[in-house]
C-alpha atoms as a PDB file:
ATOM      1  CA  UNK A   1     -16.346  -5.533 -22.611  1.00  0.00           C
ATOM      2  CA  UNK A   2     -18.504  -8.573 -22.998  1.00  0.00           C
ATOM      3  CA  UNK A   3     -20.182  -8.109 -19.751  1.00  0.00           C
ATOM      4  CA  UNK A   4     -23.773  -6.370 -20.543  1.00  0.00           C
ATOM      5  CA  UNK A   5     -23.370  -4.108 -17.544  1.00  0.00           C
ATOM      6  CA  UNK A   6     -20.401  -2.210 -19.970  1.00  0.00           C
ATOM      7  CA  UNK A   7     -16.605  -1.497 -18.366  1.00  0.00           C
ATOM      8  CA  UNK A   8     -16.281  -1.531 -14.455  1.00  0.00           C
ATOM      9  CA  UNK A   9     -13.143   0.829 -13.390  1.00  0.00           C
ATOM     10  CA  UNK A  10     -11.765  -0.753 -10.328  1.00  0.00           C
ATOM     11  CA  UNK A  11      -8.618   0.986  -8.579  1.00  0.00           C
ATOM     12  CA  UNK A  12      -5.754  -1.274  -7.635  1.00  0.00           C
ATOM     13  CA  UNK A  13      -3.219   1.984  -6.343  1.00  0.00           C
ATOM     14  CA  UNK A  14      -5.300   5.151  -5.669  1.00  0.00           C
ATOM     15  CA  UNK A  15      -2.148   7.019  -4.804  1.00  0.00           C
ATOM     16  CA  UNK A  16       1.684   6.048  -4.875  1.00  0.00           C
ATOM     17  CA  UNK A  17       4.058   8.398  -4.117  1.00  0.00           C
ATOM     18  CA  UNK A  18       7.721   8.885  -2.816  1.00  0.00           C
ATOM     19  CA  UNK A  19       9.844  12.171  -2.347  1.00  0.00           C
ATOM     20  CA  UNK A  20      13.466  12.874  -1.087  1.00  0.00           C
ATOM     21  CA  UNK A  21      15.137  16.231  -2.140  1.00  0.00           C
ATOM     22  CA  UNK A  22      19.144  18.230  -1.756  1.00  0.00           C
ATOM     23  CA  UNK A  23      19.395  20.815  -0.459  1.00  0.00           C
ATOM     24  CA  UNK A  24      22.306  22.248  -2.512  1.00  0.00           C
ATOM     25  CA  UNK A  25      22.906  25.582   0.049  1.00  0.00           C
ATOM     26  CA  UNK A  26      23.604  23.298   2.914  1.00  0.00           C
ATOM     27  CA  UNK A  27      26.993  23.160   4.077  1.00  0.00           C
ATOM     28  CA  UNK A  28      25.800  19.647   5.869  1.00  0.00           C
ATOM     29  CA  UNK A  29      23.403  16.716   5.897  1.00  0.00           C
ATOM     30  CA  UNK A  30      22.077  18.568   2.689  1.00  0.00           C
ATOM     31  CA  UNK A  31      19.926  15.259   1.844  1.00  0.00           C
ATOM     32  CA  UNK A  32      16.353  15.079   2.888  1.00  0.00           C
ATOM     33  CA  UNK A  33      14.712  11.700   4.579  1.00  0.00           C
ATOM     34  CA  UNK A  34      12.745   9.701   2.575  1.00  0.00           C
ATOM     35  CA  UNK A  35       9.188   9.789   2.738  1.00  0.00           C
ATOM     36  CA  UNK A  36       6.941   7.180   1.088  1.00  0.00           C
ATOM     37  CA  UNK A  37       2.632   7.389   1.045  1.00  0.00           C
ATOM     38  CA  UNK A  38       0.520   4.567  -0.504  1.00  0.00           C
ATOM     39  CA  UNK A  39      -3.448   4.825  -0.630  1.00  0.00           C
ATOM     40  CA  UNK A  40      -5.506   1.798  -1.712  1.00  0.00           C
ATOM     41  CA  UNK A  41      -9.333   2.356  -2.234  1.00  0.00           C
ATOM     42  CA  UNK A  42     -10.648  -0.942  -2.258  1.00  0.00           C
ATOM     43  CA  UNK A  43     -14.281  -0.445  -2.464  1.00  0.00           C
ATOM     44  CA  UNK A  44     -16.167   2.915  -2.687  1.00  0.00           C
ATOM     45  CA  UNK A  45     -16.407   2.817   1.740  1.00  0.00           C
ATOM     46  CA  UNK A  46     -13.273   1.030   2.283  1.00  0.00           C
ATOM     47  CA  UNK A  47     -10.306   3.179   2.223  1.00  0.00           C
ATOM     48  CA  UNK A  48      -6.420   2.308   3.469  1.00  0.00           C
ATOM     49  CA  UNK A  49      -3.591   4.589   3.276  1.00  0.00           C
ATOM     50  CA  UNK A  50      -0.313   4.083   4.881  1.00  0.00           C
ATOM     51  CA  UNK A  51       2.958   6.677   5.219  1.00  0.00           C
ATOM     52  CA  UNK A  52       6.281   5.397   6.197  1.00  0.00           C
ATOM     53  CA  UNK A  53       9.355   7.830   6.664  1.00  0.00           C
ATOM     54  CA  UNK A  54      13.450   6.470   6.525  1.00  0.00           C
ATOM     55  CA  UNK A  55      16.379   8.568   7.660  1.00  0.00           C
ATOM     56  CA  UNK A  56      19.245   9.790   5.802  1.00  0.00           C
ATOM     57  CA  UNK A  57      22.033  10.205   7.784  1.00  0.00           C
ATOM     58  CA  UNK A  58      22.796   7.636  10.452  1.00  0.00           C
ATOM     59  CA  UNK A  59      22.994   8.253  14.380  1.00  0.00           C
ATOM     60  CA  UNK A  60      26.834   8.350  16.076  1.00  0.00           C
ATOM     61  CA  UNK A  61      27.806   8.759  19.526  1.00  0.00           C
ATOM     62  CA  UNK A  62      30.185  11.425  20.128  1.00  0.00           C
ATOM     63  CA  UNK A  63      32.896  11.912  22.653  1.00  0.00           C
ATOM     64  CA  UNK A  64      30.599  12.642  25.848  1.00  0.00           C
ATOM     65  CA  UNK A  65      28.333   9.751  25.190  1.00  0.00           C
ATOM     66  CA  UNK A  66      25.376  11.327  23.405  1.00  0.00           C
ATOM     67  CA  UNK A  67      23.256  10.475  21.009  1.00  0.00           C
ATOM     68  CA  UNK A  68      23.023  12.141  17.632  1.00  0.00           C
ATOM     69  CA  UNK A  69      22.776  12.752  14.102  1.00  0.00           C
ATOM     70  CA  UNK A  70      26.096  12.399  12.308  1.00  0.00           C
ATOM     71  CA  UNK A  71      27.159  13.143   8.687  1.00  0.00           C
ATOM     72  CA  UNK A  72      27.568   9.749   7.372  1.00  0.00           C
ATOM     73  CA  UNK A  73      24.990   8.697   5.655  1.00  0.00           C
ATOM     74  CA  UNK A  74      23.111   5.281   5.707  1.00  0.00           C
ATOM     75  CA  UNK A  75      23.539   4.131   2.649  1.00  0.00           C
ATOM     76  CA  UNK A  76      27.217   4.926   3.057  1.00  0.00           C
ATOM     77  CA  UNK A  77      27.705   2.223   5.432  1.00  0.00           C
ATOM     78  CA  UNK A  78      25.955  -0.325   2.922  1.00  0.00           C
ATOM     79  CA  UNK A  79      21.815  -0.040   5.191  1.00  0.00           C
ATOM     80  CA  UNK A  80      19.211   1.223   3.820  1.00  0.00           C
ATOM     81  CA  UNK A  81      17.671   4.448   5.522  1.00  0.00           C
ATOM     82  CA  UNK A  82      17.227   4.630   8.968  1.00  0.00           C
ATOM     83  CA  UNK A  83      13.130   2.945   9.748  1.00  0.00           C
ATOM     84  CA  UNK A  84      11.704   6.211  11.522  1.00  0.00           C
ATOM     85  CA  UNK A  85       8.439   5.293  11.956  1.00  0.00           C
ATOM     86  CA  UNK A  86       5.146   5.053   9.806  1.00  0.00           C
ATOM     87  CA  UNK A  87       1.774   5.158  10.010  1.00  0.00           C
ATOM     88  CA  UNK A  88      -1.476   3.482   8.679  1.00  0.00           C
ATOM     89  CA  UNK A  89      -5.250   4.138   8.623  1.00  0.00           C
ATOM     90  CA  UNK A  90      -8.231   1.951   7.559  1.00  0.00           C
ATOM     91  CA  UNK A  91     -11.379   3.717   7.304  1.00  0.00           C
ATOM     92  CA  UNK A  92     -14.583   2.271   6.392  1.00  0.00           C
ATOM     93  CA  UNK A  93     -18.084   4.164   5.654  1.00  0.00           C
ATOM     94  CA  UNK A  94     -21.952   2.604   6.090  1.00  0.00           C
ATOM     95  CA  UNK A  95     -24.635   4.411   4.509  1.00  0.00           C
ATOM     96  CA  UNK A  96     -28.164   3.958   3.327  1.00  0.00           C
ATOM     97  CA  UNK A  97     -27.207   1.511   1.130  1.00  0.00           C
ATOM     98  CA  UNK A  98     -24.544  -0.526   2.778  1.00  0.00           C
ATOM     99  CA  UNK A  99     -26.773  -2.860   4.626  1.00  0.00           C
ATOM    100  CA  UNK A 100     -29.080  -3.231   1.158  1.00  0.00           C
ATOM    101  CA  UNK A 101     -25.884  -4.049  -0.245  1.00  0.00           C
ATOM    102  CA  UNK A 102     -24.967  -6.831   2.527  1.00  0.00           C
ATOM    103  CA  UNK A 103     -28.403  -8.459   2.993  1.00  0.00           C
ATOM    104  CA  UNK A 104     -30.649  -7.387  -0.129  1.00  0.00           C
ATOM    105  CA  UNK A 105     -31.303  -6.113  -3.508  1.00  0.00           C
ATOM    106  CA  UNK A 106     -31.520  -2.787  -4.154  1.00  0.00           C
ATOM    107  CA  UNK A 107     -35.199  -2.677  -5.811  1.00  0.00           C
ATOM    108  CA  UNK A 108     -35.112   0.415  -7.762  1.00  0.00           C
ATOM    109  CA  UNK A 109     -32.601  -0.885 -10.533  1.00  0.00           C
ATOM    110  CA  UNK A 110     -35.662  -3.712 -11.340  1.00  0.00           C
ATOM    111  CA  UNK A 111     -37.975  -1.183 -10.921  1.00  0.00           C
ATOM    112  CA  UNK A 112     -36.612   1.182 -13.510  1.00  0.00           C
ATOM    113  CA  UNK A 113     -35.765  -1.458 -15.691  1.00  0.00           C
ATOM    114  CA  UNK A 114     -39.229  -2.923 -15.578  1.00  0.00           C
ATOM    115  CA  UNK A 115     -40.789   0.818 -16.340  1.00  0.00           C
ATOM    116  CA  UNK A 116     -38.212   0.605 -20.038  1.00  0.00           C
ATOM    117  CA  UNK A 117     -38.878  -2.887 -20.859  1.00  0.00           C
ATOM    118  CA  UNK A 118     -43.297  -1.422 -20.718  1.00  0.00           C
ATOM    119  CA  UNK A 119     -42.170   2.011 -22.364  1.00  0.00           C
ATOM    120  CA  UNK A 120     -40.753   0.327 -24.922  1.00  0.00           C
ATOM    121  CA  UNK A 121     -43.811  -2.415 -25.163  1.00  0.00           C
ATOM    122  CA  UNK A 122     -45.546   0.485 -25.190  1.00  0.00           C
ATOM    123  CA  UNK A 123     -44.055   1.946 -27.783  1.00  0.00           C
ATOM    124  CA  UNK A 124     -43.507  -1.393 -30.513  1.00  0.00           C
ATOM    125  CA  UNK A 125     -47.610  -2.164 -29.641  1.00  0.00           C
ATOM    126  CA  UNK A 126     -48.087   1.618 -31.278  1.00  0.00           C
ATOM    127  CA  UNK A 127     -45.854   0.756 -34.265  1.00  0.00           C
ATOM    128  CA  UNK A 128     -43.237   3.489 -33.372  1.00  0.00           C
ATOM    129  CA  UNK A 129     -40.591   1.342 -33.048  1.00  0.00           C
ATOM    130  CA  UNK A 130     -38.250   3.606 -35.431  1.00  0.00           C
ATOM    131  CA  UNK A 131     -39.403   6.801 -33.851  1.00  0.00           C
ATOM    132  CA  UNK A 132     -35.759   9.381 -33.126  1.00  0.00           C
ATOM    133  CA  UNK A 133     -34.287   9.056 -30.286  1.00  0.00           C
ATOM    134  CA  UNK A 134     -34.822  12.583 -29.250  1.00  0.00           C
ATOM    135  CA  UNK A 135     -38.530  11.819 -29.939  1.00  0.00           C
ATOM    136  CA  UNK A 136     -38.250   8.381 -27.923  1.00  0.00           C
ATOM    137  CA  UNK A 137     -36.803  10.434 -25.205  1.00  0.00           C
ATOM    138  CA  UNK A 138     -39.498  13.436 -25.147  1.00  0.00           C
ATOM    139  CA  UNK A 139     -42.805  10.398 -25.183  1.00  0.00           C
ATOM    140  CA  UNK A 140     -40.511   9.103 -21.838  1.00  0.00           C
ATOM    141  CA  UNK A 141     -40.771  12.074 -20.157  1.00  0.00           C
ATOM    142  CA  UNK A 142     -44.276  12.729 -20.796  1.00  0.00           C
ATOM    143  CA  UNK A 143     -44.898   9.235 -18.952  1.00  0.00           C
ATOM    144  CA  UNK A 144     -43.108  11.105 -15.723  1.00  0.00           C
ATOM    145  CA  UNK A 145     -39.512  10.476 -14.196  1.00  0.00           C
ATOM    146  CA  UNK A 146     -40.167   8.461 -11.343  1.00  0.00           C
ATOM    147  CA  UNK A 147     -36.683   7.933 -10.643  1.00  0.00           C
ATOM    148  CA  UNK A 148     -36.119  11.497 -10.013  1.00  0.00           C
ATOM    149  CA  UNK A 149     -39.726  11.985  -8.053  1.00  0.00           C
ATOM    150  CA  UNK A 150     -40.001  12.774  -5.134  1.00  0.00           C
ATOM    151  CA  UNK A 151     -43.669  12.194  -4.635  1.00  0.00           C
ATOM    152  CA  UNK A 152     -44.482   8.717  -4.073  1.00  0.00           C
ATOM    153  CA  UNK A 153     -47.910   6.675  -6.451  1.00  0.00           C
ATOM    154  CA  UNK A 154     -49.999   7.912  -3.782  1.00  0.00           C
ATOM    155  CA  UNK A 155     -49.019  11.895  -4.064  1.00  0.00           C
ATOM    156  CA  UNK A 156     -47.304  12.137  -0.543  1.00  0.00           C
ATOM    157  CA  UNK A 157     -43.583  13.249  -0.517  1.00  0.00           C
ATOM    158  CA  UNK A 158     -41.217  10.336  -0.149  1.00  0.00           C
ATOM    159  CA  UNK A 159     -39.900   9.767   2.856  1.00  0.00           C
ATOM    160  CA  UNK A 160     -35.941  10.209   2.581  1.00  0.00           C
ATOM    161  CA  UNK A 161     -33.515  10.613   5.619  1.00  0.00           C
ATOM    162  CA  UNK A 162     -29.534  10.231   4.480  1.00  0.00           C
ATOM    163  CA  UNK A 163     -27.147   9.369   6.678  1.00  0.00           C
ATOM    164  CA  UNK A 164     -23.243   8.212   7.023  1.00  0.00           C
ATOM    165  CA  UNK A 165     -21.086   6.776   9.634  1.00  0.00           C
ATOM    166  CA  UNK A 166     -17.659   6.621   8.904  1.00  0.00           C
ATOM    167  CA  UNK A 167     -15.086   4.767  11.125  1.00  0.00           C
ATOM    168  CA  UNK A 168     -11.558   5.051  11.032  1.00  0.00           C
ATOM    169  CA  UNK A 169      -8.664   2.805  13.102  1.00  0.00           C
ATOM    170  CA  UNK A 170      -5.031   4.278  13.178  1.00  0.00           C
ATOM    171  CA  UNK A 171      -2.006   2.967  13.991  1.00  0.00           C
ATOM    172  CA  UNK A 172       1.009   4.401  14.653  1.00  0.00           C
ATOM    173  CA  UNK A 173       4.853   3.562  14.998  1.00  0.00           C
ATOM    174  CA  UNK A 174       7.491   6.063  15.808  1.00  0.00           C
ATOM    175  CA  UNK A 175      10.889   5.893  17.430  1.00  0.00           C
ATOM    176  CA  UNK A 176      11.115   6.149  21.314  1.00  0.00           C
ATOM    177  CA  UNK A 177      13.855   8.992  21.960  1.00  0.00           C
ATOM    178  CA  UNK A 178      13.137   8.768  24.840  1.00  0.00           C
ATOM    179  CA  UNK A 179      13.417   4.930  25.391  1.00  0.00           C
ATOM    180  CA  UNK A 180      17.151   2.851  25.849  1.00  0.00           C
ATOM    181  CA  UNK A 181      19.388   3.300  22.612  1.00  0.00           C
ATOM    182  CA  UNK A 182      21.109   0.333  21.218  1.00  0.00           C
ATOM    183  CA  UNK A 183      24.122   0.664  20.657  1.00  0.00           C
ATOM    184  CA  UNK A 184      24.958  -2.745  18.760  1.00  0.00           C
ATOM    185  CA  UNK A 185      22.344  -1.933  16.538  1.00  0.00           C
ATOM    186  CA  UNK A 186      22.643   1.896  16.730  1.00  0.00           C
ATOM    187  CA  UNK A 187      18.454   2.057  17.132  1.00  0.00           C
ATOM    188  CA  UNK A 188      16.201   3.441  19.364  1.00  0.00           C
ATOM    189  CA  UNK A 189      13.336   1.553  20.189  1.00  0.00           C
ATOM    190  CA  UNK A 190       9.801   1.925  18.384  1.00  0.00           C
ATOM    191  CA  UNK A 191       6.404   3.254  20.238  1.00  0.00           C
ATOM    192  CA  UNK A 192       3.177   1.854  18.580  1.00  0.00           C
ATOM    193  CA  UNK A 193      -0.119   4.158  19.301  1.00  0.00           C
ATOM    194  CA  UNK A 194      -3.463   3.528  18.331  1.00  0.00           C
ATOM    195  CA  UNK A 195      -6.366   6.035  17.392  1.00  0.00           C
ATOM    196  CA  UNK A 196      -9.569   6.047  16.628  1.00  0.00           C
ATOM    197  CA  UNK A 197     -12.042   8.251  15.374  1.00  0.00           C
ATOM    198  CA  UNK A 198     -15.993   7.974  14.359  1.00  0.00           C
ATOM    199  CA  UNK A 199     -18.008  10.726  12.290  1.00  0.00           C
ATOM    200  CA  UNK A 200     -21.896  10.826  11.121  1.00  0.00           C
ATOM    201  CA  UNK A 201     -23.839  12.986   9.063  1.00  0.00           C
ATOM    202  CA  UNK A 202     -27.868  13.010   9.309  1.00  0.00           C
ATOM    203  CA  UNK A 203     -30.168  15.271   7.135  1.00  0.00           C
ATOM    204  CA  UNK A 204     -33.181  15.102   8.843  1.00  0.00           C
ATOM    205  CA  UNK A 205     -35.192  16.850   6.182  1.00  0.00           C
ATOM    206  CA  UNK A 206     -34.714  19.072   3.071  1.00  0.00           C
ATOM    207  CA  UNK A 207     -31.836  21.644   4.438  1.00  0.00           C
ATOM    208  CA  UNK A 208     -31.412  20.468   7.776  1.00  0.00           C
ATOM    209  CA  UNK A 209     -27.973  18.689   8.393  1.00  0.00           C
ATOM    210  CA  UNK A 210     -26.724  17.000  11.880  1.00  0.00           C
ATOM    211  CA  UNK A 211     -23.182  16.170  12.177  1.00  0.00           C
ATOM    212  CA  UNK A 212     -20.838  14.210  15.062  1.00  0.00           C
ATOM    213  CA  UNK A 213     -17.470  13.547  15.393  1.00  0.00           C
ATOM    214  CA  UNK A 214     -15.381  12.055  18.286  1.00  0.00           C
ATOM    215  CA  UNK A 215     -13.012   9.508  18.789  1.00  0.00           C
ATOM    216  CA  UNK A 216     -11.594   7.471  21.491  1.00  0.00           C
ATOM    217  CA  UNK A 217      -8.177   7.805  23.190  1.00  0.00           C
ATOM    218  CA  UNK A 218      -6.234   4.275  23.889  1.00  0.00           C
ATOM    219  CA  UNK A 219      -3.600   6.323  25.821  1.00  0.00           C
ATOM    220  CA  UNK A 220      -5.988   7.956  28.309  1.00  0.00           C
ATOM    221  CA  UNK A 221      -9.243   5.036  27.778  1.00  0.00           C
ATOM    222  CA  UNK A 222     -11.598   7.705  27.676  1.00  0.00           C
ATOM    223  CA  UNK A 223     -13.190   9.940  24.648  1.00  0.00           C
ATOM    224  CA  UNK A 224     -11.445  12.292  22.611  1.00  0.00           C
ATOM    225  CA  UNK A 225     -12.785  15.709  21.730  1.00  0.00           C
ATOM    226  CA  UNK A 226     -16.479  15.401  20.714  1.00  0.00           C
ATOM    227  CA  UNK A 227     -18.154  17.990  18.481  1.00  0.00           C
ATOM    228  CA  UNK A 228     -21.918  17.915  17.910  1.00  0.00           C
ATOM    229  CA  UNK A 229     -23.518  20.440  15.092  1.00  0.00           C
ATOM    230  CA  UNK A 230     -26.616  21.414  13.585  1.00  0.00           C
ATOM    231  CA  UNK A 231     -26.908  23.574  10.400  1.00  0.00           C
ATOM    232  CA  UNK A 232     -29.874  24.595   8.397  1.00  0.00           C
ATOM    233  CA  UNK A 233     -30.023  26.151   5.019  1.00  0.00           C
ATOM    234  CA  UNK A 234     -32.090  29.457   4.477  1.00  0.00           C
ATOM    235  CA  UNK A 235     -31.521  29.684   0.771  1.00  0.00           C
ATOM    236  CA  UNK A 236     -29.928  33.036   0.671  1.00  0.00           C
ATOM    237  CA  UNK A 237     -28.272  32.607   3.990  1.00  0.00           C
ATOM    238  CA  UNK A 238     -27.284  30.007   6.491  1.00  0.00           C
ATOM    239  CA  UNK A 239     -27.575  28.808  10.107  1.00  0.00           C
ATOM    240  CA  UNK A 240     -25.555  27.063  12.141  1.00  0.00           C
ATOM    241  CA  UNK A 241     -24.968  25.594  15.952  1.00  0.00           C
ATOM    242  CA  UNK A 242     -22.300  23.455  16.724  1.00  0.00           C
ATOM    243  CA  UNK A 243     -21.174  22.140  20.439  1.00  0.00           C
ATOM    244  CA  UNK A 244     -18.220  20.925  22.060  1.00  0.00           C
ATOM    245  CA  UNK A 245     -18.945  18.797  24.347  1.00  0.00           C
ATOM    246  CA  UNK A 246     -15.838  16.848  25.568  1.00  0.00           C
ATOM    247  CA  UNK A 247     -13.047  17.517  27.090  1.00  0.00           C
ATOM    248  CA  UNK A 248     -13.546  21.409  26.489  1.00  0.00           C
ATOM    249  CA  UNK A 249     -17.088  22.451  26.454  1.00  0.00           C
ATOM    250  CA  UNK A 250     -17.947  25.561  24.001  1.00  0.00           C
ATOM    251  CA  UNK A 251     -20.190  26.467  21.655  1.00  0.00           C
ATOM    252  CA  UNK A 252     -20.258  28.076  18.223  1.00  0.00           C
ATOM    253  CA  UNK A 253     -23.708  29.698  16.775  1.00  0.00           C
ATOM    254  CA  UNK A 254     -23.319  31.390  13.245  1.00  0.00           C
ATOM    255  CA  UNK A 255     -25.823  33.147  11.046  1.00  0.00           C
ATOM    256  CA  UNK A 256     -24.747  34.546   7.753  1.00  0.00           C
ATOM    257  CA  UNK A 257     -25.220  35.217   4.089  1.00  0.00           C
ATOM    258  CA  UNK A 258     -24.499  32.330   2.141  1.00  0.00           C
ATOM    259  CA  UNK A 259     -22.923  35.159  -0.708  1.00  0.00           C
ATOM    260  CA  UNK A 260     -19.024  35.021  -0.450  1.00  0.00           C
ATOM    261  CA  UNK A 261     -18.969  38.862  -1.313  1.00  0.00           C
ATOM    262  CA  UNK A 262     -22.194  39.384   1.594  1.00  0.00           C
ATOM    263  CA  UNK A 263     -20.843  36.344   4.020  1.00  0.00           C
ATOM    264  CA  UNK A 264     -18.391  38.823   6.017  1.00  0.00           C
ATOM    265  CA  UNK A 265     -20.876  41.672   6.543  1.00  0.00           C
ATOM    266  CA  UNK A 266     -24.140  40.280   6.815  1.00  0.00           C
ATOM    267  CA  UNK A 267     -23.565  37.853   9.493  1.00  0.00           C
ATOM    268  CA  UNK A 268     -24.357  37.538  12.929  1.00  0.00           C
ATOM    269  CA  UNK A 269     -21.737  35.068  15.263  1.00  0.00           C
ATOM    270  CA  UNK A 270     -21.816  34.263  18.822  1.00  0.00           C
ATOM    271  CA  UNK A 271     -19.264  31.973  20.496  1.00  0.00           C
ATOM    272  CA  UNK A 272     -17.840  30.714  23.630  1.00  0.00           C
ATOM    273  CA  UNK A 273     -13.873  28.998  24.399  1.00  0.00           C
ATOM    274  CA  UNK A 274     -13.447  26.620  27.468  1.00  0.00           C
ATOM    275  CA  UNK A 275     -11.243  29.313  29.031  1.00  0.00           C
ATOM    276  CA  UNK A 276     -14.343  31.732  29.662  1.00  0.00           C
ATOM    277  CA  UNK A 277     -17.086  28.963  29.365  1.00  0.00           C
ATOM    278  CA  UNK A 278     -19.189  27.895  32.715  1.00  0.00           C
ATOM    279  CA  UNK A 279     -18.921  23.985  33.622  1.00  0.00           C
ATOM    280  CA  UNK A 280     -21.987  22.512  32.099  1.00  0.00           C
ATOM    281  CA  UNK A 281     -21.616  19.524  34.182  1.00  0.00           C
END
C-alpha cells in the first residue's frame, strides 16, 4: 500500500479443485475415482493447468487369468488410489506488447503522464488550483483525449494492427491397457503423449479479423488439422470465410444478420465436407 503505483493483485492458485462422489443406487463399486485440476496463471500470457485422475477400486486377476476391476478398494488395502494418468498444459501468449515489455518501455504511460503534470501547470499558472473536480475534469477534455485518439498530431488515422499468437505444449500420461501388466505391483504401464497446438488472431483494419489455428502431431511428425478464417463485420450483419486446409480440406462461407432474433433467417451459408470436396492438391 506504500507503493505509489496503489495494490497489485497477483494470483498464486487461479483454480483448485478436487471431486469424488457415491453413488448410493449402486449395488457395486458405488465410489467414484478421484479427480484433481490445478490452474496457475502466472503472468497475464503465461498460463499452466494440470489434471490428474486416481482409481478407486483396485485391479484383481480372476480365475482365467484376466485382468480387471475388483471390489476392493485401494485404500482398503492401506495405497492410495490407483495413479491413472494426468495431464498438463503450458500455454503462453505474445502480443503487441510482449516484445515492448521484453526489450523496451512502453512510451505512452510517460506520455500521458507528461500531458497531467502540463494540465495541471497549466492549470496552478491560471490560479485555479482549487477548481472541482468535475470542473478539472471538463477543462481536460476540452484540451482533447489523446489517449483515446485515434488521429495522430498530424490529422492522419493511427496506424494500429493487433495481433496474438498463442502457443500451447501438452503432455500427457495415461495407463497402457494395452501394454504388459505387473503383477507384483498389480500396474499397467504408463504411455506419455505430447501435443501441441499454435493459434493467431490479426485485425488487419477496423472490422476485418484473420484467424489460424493448427498444431503439430508427435505421433504421426506431421501437422494436425489446420483451419484458416477471415471474417469481416458489416455492422448490421456479418461475413465470414474460413478454410480447412489440412488433413481434410473444406470450406465454410457464412453471411448473416448479426441480430440473434434475424441471424437464422436472414442468412446466406455455403459449405463443403472432405467427403464431397475435390482434392485441392
Amino acid at each position: 500500500d506504500k507503493d505509489s503505483t496503489g495494490y497489485k493483485k497477483i494470483s498464486l492458485i487461479d483454480e483448485y479443485g478436487l471431486r469424488m462422489s457415491y453413488n448410493m443406487a449402486a449395488e457395486t463399486r458405488p465410489w467414484s475415482d478421484l479427480s484433481m485440476r490445478i490452474r496457475l496463471k502466472l503472468t497475464k500470457s503465461y498460463t499452466f493447468s494440470m489434471n490428474a485422475q486416481f482409481a478407486t477400486y483396485a485391479y484383481e486377476i480372476d480365475e482365467k487369468g484376466n485382468v480387471r476391476v475388483g471390489d476392493k478398494t485401494e485404500y482398503s488395502q492401506g495405497r492410495f488410489g490407483r495413479f491413472q494418468g494426468m495431464s498438463q498444459n503450458i500455454s503462453y501468449t505474445f502480443n503487441n506488447q510482449t516484445f515492448k515489455n521484453w526489450f523496451g518501455k512502453d512510451k505512452s504511460k510517460d506520455n500521458d503522464s507528461e500531458d497531467d503534470e502540463e494540465l495541471d501547470y497549466e492549470e496552478n499558472e491560471d490560479g485555479n488550483s482549487n477548481l472541482d473536480p468535475e470542473m478539472r475534469k471538463a477543462k481536460r477534455g476540452a484540451k482533447g483525449d489523446k489517449k483515446g485518439s485515434t488521429v495522430d498530431e498530424d490529422g492522419y488515422l493511427k496506424f494500429t494492427m493487433p495481433w496474438s499468437f498463442s502457443v500451447s505444449y501438452g503432455v500427457t500420461m495415461r495407463e497402457n491397457t494395452s501394454g504388459k501388466f505387473n503383477v507384483k505391483r498389480m500396474r499397467y504401464p504408463y504411455k506419455l503423449t505430447h501435443t501441441m497446438n499454435f493459434s493467431g488472431n490479426i485485425r488487419i483494419s477496423q472490422g476485418w479479423n484473420i484467424n489460424f489455428t493448427s498444431g503439430y502431431d508427435f505421433n504421426f511428425k506431421k501437422l494436425s488439422m489446420t483451419t484458416a478464417s477471415l471474417s469481416r463485420d458489416l455492422h448490421c450483419f456479418s461475413m465470414s470465410a474460413s478454410v480447412v486446409l489440412s488433413p481434410y480440406t473444406s470450406y465454410n462461407f457464412t453471411f448473416a444478420a448479426n441480430s440473434s432474433t434475424l441471424a437464422d433467417a436472414l442468412k446466406w451459408k455455403k459449405q463443403s465436407s472432405y467427403s464431397s470436396n475435390l482434392e485441392w492438391y
